[in-house]
Protein backbone atom coordinates (compact mmCIF):
# COMPACT_ATOMS: atom_id res chain seq x y z
CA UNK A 1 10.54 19.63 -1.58
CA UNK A 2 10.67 15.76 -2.33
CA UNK A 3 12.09 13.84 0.48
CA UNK A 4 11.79 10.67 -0.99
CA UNK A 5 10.80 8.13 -3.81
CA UNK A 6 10.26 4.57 -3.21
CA UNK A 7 8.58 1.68 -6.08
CA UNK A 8 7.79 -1.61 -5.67
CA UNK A 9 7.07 -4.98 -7.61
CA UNK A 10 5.27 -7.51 -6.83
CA UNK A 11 3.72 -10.78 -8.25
CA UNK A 12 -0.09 -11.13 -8.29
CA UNK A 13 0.22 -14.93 -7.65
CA UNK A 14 2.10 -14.51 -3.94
CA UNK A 15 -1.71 -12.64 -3.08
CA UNK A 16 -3.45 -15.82 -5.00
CA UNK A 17 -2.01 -17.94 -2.34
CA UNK A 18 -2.66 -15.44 0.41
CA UNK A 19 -6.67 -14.86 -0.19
CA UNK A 20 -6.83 -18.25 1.20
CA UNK A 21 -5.36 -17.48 4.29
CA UNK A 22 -7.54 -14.81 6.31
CA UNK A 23 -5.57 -14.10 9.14
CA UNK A 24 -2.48 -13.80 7.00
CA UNK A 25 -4.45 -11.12 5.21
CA UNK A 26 -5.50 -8.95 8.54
CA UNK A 27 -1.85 -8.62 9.65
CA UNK A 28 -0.97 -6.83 6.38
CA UNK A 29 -4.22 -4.87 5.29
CA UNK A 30 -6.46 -2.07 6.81
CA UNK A 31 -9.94 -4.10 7.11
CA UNK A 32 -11.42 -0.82 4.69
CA UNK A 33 -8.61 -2.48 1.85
CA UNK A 34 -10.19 -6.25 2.42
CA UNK A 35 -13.83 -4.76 2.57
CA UNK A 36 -13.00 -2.88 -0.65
CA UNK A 37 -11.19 -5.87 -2.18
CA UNK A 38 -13.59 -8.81 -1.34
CA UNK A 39 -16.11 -6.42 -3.43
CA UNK A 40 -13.94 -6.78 -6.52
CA UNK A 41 -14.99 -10.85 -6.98
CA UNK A 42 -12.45 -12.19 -8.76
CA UNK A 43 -9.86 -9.03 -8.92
CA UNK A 44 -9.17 -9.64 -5.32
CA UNK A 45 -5.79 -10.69 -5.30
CA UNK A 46 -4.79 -7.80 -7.72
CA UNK A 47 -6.28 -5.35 -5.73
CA UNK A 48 -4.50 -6.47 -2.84
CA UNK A 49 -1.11 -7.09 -4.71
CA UNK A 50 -1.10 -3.09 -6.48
CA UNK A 51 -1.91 -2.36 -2.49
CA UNK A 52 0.87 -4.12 -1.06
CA UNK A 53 3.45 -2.86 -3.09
CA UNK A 54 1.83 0.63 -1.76
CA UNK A 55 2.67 -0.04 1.42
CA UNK A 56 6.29 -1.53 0.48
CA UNK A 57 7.24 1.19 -1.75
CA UNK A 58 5.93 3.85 1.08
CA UNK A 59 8.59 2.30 3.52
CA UNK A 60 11.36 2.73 0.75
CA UNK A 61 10.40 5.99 -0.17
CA UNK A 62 11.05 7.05 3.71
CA UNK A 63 14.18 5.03 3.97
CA UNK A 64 13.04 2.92 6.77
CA UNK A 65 10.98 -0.17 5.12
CA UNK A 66 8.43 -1.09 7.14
CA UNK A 67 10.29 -1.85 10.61
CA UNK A 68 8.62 1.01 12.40
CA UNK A 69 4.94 0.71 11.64
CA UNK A 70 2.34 -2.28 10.97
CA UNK A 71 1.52 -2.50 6.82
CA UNK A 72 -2.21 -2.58 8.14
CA UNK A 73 -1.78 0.92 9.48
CA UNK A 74 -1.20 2.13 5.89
CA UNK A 75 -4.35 1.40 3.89
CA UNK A 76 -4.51 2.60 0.10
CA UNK A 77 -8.04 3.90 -0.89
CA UNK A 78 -9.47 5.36 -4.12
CA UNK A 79 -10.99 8.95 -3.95
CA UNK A 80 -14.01 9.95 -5.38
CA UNK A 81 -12.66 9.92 -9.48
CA UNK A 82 -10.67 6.78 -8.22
CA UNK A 83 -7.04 8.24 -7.86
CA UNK A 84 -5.37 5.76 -5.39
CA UNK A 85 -4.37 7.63 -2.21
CA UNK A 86 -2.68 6.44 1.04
CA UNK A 87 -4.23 7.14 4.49
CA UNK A 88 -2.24 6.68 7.45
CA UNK A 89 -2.93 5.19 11.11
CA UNK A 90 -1.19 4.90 14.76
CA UNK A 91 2.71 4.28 14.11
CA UNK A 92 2.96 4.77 10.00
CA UNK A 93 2.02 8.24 10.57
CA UNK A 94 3.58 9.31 13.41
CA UNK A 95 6.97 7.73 11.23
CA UNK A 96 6.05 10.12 8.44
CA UNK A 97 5.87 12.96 11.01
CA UNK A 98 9.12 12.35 12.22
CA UNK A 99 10.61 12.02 8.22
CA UNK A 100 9.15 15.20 7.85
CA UNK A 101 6.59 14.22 4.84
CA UNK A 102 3.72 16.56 4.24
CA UNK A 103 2.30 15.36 1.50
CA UNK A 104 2.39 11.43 -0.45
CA UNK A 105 1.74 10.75 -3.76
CA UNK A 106 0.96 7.67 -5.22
CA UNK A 107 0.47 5.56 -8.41
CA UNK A 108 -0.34 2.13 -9.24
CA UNK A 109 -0.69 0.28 -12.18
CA UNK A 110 -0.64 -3.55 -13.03
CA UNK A 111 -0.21 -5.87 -15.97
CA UNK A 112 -0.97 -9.82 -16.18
CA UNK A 113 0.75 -10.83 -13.22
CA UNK A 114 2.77 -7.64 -11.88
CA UNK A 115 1.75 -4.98 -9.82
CA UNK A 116 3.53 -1.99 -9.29
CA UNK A 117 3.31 1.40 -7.34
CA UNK A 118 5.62 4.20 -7.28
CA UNK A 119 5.85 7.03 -3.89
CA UNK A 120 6.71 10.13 -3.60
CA UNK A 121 6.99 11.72 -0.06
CA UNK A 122 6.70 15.86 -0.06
CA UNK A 123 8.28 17.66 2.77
């Protein structure tokens, strides 16, 4: 059963100005996501972007936006054929316990300067 849906928008440039800022980066990303993204050169803010809305659309899709658990505690990896997939840590997933999810799909895509992702929480 679906127990939720959440999307998200967001801007490439706002990560732009954020790369330059390191510890702004560590209070919103898993170190795995800044590993993974520093590897992408000059992609690095639209890896991060398409991973932020992640996070952002996985607090909308369980109706409690992120209040409850630190962004870095959700980090958005690719599997081995490179579907994106969201881990969680400490807080985020005792939340999703609690809201009952099972299982959470996710999908990202971007475009120029927007990236979006789309949740869907299973229960």
């Amino acid at each position: 059963m679906i127990l939720g849906i959440g999307i998200d928008l967001l801007q490439v440039r706002r990560m732009d100005r954020w790369v330059d800022q390191p510890g702004l980066l560590a209070r919103f990303f898993h170190p795995g996501e800044l590993e993974d993204a520093r590897r992408r050169g000059k992609s690095m803010a639209l890896s991060l972007a398409v991973r932020y809305s992640a996070k952002e659309a996985l607090g909308k899709a369980m109706g409690i936006g992120v209040q409850e658990f630190s962004l870095k505690e959700v980090q958005v990896v690719n599997n081995k054929l490179g579907k994106p997939e969201i881990l969680l840590h400490g807080k985020a997933l005792e939340s999703l316990r609690r809201f009952g999810g099972s299982k959470i799909h996710l999908s990202l895509s971007h475009e120029l300067d927007n990236a979006v992702a789309m949740v869907v929480i299973e229960g």
